[in-house]
Protein backbone atom coordinates (compact mmCIF):
# COMPACT_ATOMS: atom_id res chain seq x y z
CA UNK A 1 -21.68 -44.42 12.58
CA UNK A 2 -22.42 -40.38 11.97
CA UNK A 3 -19.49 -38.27 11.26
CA UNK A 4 -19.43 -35.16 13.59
CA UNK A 5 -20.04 -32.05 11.48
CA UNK A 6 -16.84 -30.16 10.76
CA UNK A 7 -17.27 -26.65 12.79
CA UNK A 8 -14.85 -23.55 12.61
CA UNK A 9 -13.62 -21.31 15.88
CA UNK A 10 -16.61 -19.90 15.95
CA UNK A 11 -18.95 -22.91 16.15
CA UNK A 12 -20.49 -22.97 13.32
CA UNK A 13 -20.47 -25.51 10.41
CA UNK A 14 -18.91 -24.93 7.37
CA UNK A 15 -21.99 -24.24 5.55
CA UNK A 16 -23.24 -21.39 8.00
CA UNK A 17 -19.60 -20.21 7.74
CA UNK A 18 -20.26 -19.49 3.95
CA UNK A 19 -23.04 -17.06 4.49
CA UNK A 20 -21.51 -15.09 7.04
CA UNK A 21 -18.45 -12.91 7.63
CA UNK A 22 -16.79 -14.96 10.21
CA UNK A 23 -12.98 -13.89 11.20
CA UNK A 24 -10.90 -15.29 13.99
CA UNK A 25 -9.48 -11.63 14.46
CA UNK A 26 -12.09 -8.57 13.22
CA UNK A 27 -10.57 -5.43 13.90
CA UNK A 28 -6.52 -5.77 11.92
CA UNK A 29 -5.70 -2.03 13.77
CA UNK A 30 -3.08 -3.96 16.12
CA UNK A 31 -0.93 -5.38 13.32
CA UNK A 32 2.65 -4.02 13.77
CA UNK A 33 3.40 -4.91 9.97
CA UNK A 34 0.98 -6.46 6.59
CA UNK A 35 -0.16 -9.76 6.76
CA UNK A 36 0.78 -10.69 2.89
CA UNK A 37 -1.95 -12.80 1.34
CA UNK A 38 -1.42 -14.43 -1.63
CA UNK A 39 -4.73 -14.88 -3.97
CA UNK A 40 -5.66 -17.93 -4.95
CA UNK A 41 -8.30 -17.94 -7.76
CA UNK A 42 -10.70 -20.79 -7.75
CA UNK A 43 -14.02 -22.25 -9.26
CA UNK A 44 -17.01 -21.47 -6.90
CA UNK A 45 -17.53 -25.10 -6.30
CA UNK A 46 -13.97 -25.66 -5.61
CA UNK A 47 -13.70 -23.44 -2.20
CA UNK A 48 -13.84 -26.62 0.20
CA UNK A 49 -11.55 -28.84 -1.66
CA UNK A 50 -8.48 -25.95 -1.69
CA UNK A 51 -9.52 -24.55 1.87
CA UNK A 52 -8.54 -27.75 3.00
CA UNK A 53 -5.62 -28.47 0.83
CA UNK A 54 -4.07 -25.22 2.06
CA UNK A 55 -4.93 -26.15 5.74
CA UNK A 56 -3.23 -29.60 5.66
CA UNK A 57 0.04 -27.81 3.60
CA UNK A 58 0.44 -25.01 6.00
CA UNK A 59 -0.81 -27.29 9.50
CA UNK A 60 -3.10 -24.65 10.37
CA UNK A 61 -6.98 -23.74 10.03
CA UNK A 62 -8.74 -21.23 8.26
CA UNK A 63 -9.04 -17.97 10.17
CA UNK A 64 -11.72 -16.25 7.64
CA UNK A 65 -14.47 -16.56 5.83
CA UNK A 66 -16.87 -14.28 4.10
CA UNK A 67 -18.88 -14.10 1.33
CA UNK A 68 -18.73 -11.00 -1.09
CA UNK A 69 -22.41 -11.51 -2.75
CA UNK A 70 -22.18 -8.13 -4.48
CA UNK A 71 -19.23 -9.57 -6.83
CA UNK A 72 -20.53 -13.10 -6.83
CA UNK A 73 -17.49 -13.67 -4.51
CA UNK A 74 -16.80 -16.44 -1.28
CA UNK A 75 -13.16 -15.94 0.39
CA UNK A 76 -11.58 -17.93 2.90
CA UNK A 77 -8.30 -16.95 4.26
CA UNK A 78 -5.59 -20.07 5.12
CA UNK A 79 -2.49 -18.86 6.91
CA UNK A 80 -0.70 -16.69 3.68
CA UNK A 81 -3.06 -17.82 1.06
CA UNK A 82 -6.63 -15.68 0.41
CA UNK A 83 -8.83 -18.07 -1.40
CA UNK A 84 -10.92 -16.51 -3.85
CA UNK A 85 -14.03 -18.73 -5.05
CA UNK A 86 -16.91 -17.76 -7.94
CA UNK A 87 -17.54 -18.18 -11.36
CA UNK A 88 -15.30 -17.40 -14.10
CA UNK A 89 -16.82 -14.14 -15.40
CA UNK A 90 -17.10 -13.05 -11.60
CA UNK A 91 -13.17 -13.68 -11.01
CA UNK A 92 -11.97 -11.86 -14.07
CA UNK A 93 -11.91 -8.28 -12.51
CA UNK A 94 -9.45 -9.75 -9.58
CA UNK A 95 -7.26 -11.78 -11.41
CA UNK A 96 -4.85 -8.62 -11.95
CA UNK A 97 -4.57 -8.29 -8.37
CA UNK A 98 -1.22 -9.92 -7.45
CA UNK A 99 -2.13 -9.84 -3.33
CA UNK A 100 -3.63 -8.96 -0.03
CA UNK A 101 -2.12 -6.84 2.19
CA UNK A 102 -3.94 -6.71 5.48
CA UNK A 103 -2.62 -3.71 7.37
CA UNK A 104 -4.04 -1.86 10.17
CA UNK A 105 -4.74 1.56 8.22
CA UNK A 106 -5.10 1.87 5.06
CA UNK A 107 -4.95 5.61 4.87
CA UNK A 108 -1.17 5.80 5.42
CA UNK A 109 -0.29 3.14 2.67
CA UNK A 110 -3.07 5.50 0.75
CA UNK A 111 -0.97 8.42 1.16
CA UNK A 112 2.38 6.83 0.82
CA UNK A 113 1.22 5.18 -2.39
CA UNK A 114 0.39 8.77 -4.02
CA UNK A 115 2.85 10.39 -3.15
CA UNK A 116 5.06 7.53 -4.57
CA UNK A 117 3.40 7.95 -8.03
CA UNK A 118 1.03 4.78 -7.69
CA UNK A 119 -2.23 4.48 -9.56
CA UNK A 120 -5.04 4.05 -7.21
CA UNK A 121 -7.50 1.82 -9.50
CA UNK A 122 -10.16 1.86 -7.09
CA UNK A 123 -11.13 3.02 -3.38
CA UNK A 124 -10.73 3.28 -0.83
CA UNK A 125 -13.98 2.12 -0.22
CA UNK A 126 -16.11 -0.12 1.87
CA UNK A 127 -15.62 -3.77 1.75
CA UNK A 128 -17.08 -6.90 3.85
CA UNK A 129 -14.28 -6.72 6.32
CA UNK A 130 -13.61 -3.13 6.35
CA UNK A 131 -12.02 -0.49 3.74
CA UNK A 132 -9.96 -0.86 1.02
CA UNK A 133 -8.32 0.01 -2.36
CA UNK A 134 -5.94 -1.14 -5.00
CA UNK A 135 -3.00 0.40 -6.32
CA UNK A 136 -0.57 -0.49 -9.61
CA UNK A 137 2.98 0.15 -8.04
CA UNK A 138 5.33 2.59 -10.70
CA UNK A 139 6.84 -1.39 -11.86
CA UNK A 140 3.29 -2.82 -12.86
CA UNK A 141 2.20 -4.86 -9.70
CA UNK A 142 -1.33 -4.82 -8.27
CA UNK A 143 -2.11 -4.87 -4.91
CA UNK A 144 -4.94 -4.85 -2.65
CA UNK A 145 -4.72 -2.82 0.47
CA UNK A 146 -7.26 -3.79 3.20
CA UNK A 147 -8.01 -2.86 7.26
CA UNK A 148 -10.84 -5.06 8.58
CA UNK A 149 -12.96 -3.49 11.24
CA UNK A 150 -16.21 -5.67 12.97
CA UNK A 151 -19.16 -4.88 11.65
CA UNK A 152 -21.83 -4.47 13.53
CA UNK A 153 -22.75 -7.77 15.21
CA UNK A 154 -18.72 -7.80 15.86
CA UNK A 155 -17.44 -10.01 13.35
């Protein structure tokens, strides 16, 4: 007997989901507070294996995917858990990144951020999903601060 392929919301297989940005919501401008997503740091072969384990632990399904091929990066996002998938060497710059905070501007946090005496290590700048930056918080923590937007096709 054939097993039917496993397919995301979108309707495309797991595989095809991989390649492409793919996002059950696009455009995070509507959140009324940050989705908090904690990294998860994985080997590139591993992405599968802990997508799932995080889908059976939280009863829900991934809600995006995309690949980042300019860091040697694939992400999948599982309820509060961002898993992060790629080689060793290509993880290393992220590991000091405590979280994700999807929000749905990132210039405010931006501002508040400065004028709270953060150090903004990076950004903002373009991403897969939108804009973003990271900040170390005056007591050490990094965070990632991200608004996703479509891109051009609309994912």
């Amino acid at each position: 007997m054939r097993r039917a392929r496993r397919t995301s919301m979108s309707g495309m297989g797991r595989n095809e989901a991989n390649e492409r940005v793919w996002r059950r919501a696009a455009d995070s401008s509507e959140l009324t507070e940050p989705r908090v997503l904690v990294r998860v740091f994985v080997d590139a072969g591993d992405l599968e294996e802990t997508v799932r384990y995080y889908e059976r632990l939280q009863e829900t399904t991934a809600d995006m995917r995309f690949p980042f091929p300019e860091m040697g990066l694939r992400l999948a996002a599982v309820g509060s858990f961002l898993v992060i998938a790629g080689s060793a060497r290509d993880l290393r710059p992220f590991r000091t990144t405590s979280a994700t905070l999807l929000v749905a501007d990132i210039r405010p946090y931006y501002e508040r951020l400065v004028a709270e005496g953060a150090e903004i290590l990076f950004g903002p700048r373009e991403v897969p999903t939108g804009r973003a930056f990271n900040a170390r918080h005056p007591d050490g923590t990094v965070l990632e601060y991200v608004h996703h937007r479509p891109d051009s096709h609309g994912r």
